[in-house]
Protein backbone atom coordinates (compact mmCIF):
# COMPACT_ATOMS: atom_id res chain seq x y z
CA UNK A 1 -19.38 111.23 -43.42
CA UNK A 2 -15.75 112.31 -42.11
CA UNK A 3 -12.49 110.94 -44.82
CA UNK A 4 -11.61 107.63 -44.64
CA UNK A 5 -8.45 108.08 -43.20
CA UNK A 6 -10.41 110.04 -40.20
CA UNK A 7 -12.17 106.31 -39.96
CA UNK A 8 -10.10 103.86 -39.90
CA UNK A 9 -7.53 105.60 -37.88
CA UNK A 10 -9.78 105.09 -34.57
CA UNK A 11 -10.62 101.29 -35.63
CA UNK A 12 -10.05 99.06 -32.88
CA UNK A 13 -7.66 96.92 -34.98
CA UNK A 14 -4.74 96.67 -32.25
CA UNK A 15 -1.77 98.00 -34.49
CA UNK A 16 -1.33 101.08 -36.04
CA UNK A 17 0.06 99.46 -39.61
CA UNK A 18 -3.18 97.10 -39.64
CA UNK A 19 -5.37 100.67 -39.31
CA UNK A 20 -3.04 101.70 -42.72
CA UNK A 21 -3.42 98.26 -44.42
CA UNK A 22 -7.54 98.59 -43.78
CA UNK A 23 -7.17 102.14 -45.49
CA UNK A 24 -4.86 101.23 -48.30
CA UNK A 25 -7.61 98.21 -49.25
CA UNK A 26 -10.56 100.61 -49.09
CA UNK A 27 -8.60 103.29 -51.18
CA UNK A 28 -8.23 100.43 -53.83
CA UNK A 29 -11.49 99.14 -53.62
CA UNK A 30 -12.83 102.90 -54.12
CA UNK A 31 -10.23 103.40 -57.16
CA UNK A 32 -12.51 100.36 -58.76
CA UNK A 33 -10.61 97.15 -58.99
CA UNK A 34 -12.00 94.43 -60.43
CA UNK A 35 -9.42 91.24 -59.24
CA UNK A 36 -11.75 88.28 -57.75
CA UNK A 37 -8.74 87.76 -55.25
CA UNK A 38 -7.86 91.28 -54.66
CA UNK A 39 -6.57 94.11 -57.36
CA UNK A 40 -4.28 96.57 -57.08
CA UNK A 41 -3.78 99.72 -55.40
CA UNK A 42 -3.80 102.03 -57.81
CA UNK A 43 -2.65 105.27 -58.86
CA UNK A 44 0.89 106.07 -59.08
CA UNK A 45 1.77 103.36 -56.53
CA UNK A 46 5.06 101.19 -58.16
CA UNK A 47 4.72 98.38 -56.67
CA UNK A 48 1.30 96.51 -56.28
CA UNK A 49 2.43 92.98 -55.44
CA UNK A 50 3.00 94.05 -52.11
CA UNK A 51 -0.65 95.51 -51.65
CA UNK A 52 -2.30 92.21 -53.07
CA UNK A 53 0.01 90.20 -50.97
CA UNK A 54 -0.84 92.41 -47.26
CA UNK A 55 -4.04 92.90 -48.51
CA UNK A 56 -4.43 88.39 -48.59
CA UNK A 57 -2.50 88.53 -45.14
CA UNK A 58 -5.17 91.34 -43.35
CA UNK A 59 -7.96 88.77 -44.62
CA UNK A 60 -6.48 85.92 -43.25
CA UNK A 61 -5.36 87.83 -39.72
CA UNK A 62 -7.59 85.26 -37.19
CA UNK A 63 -6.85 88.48 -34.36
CA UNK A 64 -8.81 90.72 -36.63
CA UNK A 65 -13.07 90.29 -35.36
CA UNK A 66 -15.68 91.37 -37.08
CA UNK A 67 -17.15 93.94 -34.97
CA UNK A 68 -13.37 96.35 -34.91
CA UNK A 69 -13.81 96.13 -38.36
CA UNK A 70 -17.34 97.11 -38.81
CA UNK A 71 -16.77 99.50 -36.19
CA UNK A 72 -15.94 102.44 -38.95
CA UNK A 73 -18.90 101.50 -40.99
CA UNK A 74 -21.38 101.87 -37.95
CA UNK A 75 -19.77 105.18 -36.75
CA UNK A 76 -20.15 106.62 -40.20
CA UNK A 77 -23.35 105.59 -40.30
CA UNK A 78 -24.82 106.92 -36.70
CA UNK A 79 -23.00 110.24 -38.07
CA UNK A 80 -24.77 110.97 -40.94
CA UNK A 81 -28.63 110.73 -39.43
CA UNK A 82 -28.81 113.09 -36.48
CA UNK A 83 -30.60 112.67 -33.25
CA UNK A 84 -34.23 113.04 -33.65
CA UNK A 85 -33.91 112.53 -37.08
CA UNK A 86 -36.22 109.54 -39.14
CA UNK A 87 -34.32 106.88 -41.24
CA UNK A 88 -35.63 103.20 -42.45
CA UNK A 89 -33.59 99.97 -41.57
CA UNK A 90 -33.83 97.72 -44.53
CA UNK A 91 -34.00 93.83 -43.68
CA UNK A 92 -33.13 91.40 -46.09
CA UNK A 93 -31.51 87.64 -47.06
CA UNK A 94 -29.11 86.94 -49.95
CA UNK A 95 -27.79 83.82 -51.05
CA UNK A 96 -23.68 83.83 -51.96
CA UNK A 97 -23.46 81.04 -54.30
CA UNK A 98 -20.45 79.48 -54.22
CA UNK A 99 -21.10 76.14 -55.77
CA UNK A 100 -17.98 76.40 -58.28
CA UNK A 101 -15.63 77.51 -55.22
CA UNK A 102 -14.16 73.76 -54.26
CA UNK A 103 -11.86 75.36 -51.76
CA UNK A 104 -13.85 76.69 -49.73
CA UNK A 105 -14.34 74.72 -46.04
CA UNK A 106 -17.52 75.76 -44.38
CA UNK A 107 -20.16 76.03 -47.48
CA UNK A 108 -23.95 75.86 -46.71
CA UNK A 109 -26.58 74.67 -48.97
CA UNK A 110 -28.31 77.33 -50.31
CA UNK A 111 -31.24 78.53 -52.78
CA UNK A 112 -32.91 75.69 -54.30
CA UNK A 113 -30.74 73.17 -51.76
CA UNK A 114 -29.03 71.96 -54.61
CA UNK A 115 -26.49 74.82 -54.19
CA UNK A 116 -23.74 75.75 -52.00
CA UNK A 117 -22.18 79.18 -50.85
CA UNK A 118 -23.52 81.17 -48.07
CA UNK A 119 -26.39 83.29 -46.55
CA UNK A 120 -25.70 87.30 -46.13
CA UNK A 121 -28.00 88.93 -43.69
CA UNK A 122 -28.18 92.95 -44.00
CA UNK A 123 -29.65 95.93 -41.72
CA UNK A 124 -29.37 98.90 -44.40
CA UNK A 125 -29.75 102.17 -42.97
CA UNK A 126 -31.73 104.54 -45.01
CA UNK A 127 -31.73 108.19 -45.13
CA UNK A 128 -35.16 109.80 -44.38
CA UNK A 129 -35.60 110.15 -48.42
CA UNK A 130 -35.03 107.25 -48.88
CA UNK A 131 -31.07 107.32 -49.38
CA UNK A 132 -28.62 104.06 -48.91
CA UNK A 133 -26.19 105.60 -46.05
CA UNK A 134 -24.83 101.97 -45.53
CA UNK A 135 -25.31 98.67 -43.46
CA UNK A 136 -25.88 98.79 -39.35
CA UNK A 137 -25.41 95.07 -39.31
CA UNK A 138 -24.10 91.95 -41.53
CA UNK A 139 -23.81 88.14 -40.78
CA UNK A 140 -22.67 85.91 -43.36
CA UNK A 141 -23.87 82.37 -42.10
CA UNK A 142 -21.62 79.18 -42.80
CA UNK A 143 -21.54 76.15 -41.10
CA UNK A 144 -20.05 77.47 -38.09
CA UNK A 145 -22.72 79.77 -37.53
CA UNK A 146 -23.36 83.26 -38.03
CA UNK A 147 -20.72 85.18 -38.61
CA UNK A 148 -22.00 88.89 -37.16
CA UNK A 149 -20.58 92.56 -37.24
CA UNK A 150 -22.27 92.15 -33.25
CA UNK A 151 -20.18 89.40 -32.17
CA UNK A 152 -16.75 88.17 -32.16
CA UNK A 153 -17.73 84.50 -31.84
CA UNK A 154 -20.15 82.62 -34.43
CA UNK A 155 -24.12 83.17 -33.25
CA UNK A 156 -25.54 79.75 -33.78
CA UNK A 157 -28.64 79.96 -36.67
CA UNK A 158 -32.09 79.86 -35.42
CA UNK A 159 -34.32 81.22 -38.42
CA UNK A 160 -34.45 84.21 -40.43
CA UNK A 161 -36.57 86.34 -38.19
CA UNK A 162 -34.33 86.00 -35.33
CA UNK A 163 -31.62 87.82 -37.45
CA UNK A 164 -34.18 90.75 -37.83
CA UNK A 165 -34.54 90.82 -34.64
CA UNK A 166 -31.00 91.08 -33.71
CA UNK A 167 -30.64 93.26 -36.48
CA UNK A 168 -33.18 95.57 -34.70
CA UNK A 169 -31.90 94.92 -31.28
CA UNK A 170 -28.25 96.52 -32.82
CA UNK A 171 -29.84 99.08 -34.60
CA UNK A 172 -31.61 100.14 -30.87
CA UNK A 173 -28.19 100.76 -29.71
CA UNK A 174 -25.93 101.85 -32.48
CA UNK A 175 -28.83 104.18 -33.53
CA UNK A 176 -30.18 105.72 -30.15
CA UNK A 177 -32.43 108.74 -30.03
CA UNK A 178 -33.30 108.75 -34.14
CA UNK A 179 -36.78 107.63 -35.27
CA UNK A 180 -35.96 103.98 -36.64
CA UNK A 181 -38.67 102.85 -39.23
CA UNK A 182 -37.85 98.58 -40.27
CA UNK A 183 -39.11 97.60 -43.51
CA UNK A 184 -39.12 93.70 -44.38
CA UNK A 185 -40.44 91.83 -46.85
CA UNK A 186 -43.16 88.87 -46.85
CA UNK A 187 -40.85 86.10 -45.02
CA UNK A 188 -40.50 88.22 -42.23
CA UNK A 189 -43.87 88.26 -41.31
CA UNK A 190 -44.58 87.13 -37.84
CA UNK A 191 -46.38 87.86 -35.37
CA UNK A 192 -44.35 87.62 -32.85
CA UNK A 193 -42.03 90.16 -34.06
CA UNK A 194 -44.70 92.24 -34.36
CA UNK A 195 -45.86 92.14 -30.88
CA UNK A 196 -42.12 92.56 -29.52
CA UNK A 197 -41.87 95.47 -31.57
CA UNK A 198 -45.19 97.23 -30.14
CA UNK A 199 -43.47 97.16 -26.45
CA UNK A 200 -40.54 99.24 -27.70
CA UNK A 201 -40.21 102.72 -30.17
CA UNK A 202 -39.51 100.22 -33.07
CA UNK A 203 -41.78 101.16 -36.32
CA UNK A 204 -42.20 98.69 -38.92
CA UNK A 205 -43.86 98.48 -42.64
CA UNK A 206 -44.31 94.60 -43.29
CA UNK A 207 -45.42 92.86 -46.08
CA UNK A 208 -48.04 90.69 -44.93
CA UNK A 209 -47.60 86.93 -45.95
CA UNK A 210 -50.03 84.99 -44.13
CA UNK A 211 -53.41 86.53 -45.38
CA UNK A 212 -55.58 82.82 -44.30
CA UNK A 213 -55.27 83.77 -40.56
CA UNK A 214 -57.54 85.08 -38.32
CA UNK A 215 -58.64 88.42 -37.21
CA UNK A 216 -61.25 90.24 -35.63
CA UNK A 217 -62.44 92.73 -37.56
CA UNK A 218 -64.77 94.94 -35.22
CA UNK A 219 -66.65 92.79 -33.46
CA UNK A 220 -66.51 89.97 -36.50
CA UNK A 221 -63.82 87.35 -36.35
CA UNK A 222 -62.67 86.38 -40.03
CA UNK A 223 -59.90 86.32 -42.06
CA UNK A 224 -57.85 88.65 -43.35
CA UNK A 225 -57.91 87.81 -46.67
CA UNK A 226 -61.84 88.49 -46.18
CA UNK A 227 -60.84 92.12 -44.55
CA UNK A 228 -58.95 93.38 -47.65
CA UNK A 229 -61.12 92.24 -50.13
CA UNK A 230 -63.90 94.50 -48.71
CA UNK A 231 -61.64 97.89 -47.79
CA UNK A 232 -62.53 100.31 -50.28
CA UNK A 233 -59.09 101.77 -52.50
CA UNK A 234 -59.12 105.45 -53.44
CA UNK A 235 -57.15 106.31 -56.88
CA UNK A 236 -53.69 107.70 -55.58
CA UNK A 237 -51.72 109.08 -58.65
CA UNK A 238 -49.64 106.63 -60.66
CA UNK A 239 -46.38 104.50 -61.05
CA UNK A 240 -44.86 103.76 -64.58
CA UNK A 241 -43.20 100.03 -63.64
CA UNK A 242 -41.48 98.23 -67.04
CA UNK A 243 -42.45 100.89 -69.22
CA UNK A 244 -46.38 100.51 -68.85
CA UNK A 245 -48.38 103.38 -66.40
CA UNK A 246 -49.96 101.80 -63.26
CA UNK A 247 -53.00 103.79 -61.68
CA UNK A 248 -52.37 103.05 -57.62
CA UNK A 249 -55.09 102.49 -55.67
CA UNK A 250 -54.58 102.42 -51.53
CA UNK A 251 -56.93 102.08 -48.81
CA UNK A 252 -56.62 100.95 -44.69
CA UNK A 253 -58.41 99.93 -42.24
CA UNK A 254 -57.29 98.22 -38.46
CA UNK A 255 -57.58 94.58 -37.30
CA UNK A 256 -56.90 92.85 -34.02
CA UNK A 257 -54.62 89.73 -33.78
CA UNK A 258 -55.94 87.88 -31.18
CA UNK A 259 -54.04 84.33 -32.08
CA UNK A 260 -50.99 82.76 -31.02
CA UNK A 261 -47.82 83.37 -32.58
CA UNK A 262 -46.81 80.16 -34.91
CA UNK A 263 -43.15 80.55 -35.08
CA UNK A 264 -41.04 77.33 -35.04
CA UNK A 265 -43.88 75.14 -35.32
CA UNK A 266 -43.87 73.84 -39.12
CA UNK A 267 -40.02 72.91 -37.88
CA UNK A 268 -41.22 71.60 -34.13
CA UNK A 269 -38.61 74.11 -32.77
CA UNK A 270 -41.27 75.28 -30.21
CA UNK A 271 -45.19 75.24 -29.39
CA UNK A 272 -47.41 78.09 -29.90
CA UNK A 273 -46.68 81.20 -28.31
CA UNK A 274 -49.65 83.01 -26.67
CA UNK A 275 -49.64 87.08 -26.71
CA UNK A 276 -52.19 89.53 -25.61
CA UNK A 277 -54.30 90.45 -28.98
CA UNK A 278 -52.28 93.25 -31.09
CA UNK A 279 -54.20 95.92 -32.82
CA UNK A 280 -52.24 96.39 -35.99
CA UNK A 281 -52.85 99.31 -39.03
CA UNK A 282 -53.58 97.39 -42.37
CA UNK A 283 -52.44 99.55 -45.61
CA UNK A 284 -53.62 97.95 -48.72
CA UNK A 285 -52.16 99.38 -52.50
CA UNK A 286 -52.83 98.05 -56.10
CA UNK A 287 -51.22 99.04 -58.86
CA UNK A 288 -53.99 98.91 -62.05
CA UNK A 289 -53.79 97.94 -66.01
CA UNK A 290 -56.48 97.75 -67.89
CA UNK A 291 -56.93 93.56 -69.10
CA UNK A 292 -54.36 92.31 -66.08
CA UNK A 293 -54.66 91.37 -62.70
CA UNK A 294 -54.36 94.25 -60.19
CA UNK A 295 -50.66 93.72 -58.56
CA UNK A 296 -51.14 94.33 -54.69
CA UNK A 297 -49.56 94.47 -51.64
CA UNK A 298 -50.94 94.66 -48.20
CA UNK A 299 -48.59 96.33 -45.58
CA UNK A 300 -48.31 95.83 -41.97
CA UNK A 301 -47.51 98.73 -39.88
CA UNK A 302 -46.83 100.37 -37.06
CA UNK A 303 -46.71 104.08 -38.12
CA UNK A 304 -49.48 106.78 -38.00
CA UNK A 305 -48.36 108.24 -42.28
CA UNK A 306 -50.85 108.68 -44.00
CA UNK A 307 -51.20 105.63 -46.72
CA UNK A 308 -49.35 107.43 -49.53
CA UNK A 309 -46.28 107.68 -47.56
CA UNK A 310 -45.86 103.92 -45.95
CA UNK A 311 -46.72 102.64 -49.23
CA UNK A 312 -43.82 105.18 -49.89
CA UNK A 313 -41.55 103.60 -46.97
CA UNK A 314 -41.87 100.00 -48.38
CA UNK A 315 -40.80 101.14 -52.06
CA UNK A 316 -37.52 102.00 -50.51
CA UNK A 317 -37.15 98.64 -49.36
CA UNK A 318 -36.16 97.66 -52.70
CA UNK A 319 -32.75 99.86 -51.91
CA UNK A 320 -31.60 96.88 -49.98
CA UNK A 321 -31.78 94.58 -53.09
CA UNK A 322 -30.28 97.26 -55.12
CA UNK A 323 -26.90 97.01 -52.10
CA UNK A 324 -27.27 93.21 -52.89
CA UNK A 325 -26.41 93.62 -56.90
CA UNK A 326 -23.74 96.48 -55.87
CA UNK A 327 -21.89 93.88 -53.50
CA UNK A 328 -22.57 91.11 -56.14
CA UNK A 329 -22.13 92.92 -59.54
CA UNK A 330 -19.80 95.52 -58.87
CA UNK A 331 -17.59 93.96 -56.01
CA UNK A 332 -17.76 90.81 -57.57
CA UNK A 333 -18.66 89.51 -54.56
CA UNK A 334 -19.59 85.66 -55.28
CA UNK A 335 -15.84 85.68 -57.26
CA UNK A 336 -14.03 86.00 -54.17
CA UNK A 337 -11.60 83.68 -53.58
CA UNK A 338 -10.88 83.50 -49.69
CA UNK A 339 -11.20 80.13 -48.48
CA UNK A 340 -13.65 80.89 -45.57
CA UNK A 341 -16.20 82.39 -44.28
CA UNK A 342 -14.36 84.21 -41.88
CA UNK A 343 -11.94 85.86 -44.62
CA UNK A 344 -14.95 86.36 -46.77
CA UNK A 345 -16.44 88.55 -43.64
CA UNK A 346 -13.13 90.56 -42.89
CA UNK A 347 -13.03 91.69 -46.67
CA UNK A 348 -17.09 92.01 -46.70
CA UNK A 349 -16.65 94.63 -43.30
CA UNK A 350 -14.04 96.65 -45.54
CA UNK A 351 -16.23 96.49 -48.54
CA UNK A 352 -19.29 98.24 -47.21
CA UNK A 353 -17.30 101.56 -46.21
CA UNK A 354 -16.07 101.57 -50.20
CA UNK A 355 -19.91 101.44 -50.79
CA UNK A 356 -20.30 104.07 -48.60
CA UNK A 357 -18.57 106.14 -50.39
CA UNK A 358 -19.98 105.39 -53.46
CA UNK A 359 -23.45 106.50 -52.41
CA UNK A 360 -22.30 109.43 -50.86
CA UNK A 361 -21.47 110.46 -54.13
CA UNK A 362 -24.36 109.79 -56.04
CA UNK A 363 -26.56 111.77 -52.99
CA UNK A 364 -23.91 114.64 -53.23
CA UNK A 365 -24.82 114.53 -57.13
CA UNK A 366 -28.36 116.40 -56.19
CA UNK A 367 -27.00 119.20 -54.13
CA UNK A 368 -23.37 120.06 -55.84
CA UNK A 369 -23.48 121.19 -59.44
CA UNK A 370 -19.84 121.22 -60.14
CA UNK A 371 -19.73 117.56 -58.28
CA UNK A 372 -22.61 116.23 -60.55
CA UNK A 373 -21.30 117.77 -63.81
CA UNK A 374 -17.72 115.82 -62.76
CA UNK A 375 -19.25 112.48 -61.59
CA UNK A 376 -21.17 112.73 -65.18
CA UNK A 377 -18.42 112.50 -67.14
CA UNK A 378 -16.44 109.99 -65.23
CA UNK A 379 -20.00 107.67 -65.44
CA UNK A 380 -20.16 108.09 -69.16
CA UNK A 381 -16.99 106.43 -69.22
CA UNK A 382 -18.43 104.14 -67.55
CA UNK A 383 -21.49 103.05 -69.88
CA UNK A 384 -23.94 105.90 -68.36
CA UNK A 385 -25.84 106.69 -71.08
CA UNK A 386 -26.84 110.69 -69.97
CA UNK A 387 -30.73 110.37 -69.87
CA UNK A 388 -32.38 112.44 -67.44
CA UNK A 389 -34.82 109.62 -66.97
CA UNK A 390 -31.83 107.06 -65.46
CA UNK A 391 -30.01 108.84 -62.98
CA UNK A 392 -26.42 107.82 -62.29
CA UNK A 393 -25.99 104.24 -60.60
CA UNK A 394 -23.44 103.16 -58.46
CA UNK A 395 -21.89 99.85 -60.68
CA UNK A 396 -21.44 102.78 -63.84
CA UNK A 397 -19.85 105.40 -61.33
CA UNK A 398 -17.40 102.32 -59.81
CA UNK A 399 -16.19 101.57 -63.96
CA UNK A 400 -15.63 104.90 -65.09
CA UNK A 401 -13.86 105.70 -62.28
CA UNK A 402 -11.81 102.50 -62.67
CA UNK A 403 -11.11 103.78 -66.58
CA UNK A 404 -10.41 106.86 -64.83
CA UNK A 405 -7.69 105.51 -62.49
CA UNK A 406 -6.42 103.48 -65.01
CA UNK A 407 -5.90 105.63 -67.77
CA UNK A 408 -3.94 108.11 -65.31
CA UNK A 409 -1.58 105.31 -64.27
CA UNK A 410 -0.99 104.28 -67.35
CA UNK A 411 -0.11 107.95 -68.49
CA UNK A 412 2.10 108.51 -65.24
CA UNK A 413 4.38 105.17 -65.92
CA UNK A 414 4.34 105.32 -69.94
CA UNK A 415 3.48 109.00 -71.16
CA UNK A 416 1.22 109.54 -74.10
CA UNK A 417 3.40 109.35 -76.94
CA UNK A 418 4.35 105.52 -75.42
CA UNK A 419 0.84 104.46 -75.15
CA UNK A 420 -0.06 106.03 -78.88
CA UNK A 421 2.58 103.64 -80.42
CA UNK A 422 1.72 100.93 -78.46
CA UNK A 423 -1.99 101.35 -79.48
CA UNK A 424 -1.18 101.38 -83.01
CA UNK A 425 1.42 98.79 -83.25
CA UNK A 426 -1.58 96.60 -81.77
CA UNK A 427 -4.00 98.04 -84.31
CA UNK A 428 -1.84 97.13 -86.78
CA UNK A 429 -1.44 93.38 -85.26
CA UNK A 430 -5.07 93.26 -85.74
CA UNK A 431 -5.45 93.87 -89.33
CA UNK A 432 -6.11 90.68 -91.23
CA UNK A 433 -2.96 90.00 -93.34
CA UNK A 434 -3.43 89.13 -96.97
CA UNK A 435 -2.34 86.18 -97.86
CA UNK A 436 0.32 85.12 -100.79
């Protein structure tokens, strides 16, 4: 991934001072601040009002779209997988709750209905081991629409699996030439999709929802609930999941789905959609403990793996939920207090390339020695508690660098022998006083 500076300098923004406003709010963001509005720059910089103030300014500049400022993040991420080269494409929904945000104008329902924020829609790119490298594509829905990296005018909301399938559609043509591998999750399985999919290079791992419909299996039409319950699992090794070990168990066989595609019916959006019948590789997996029921998942796919390896592919799905929390936790994402959608996108597109970053030090931390001994010590700070068995996550990294940046400004405008009498004249506020 080239610097930052390197980045954002060839961002479409239209002005050269926006380009070094988009940097200086990445830089901070980086540095770790924690400000639900926006915090300030940093190190050694005198005057921080002015940052918070440009920084509310480039969020609420209507001339900045969504697609110059994501423009960085995709180029960054088409550099770092080569062409030729496998990576996975993460799909996945999360709710922004905003319910205690009364300020903000174009709120959805959300969740349980009874909620209101907005939806965030992310294609994250995996390395081929499984790395985050960062997201392809983002829309943040409201009630204006989708609000897409693609597009600089709202994309009305159809469904869920039409966002996959623009996510996929981008993906095509900001990743051409590399070996694209989607993984999604149970609501995104359709069949439909599917059978798009099998006319193009597109791979897929899917978890399979809709077990009740109908199959042929051979020559035998049945269900496909009926088809996994008779495929013989092989023992496959282990997983330790919460503390207790898991013996894994996979198998696969191949089906035919000879049935229309039921998309938009439940919602009488459309009729039935006939397709020719789609031949489609059916991995099954079970994870075993003695006295409990066997936890399983049954994977619809594309690729020619062997088993081991797309049950492999869908573990790293879970990467995408794990860029969620990082957005949520560590960003502070639902404490943002721009007052729409749009703003919330424009600081969302800058957000991701400080992400970036993040995770291209923690993968750097497994190939440079005198990087991973640094990055240590700056996590410990930041709550890391050095066992081999938890490697260093992003959210710990982020706060021990912010102590880190912190600490140093605090030395540069004060000096040491100022901050060690102001810590013990506050020490000695805090002793209980005796009383006469």
């Amino acid at each position: 991934m080239r610097p930052l500076a390197s980045l954002l300098k060839g961002a479409p923004l239209g002005d050269k001072r926006l380009n070094s406003r988009a940097l200086q709010i990445v830089e901070s963001i980086v540095q770790g601040h924690t400000s639900a509005t926006h915090g300030t720059q940093g190190v050694g910089h005198a005057d921080p009002m002015s940052h918070v103030m440009g920084s509310f300014r480039f969020f609420d500049n209507d001339r900045l779209t969504l697609p110059a400022l994501y423009q960085p993040c995709q180029q960054a991420v088409a550099e770092q997988v080569a062409p030729g080269q496998r990576c996975f494409i993460a799909h996945d929904i999360s709710v922004l709750d905003y319910s205690t945000h009364q300020a903000k104008e174009d709120l959805i329902r959300v969740g349980n209905e009874r909620s209101y924020g907005y939806e965030l829609y992310s294609a994250l790119v995996l390395s081929s081991a499984g790395l985050p490298l960062g997201p392809i594509v983002q829309e943040v829905q409201t009630t204006k629409g989708c609000l897409s990296s693609q597009s600089e005018e709202p994309i009305p909301f159809v469904d869920h699996l039409s966002q996959a399938e623009r996510g996929a559609q981008s993906a095509r043509q900001l990743l051409p030439d590399r070996i694209r591998i989607h993984l999604l999750d149970r609501e995104f399985d359709d069949l439909q999709m599917m059978r798009t999919w099998s006319s193009t290079d597109e791979l897929h791992v899917i978890r399979c929802q809709h077990l009740k419909r109908r199959v042929r299996w051979g020559e035998q039409p049945t269900s496909l609930q009926e088809v996994v319950n008779q495929v013989p699992l092989t023992p496959s090794g282990y997983v330790v999941k919460e503390g207790q070990r898991y013996d894994v168990f996979i198998g696969e066989t191949h089906v035919v789905f000879p049935g229309q595609s039921l998309r938009g019916v439940a919602r009488k959006r459309q009729k039935p959609q006939k397709g020719l019948p789609l031949s489609v590789r059916v991995v099954i997996s079970e994870l075993r403990l003695p006295g409990q029921k066997p936890l399983r998942w049954v994977l619809l796919t594309n690729l020619t793996d062997p088993c081991a390896q797309v049950v492999q592919a869908y573990i790293y799905r879970w990467r995408v939920e794990r860029f969620f929390y990082l957005n949520k936790v560590g960003f502070r994402l639902e404490q943002w207090r721009q007052e729409t959608g749009e703003r919330v996108a424009r600081r969302l597109a800058l957000t991701q390339l400080a992400a970036m970053v993040i995770y291209l030090l923690l993968g750097a931390v497994e190939t440079d020695p005198a990087l991973a001994e640094l990055l240590q010590s700056v996590a410990t700070l930041g709550g890391w508690l050095g066992r081999k068995q938890d490697p260093i996550g992003p959210i710990v990294l982020m706060r021990g660098m912010a102590l880190v940046m912190g600490m140093t400004r605090a030395l540069e405008q004060f000096g040491v022998q100022h901050l060690r009498n102001t810590a013990q004249r506050l020490l000695d506020l805090l002793q209980p006083r005796g009383s006469d």
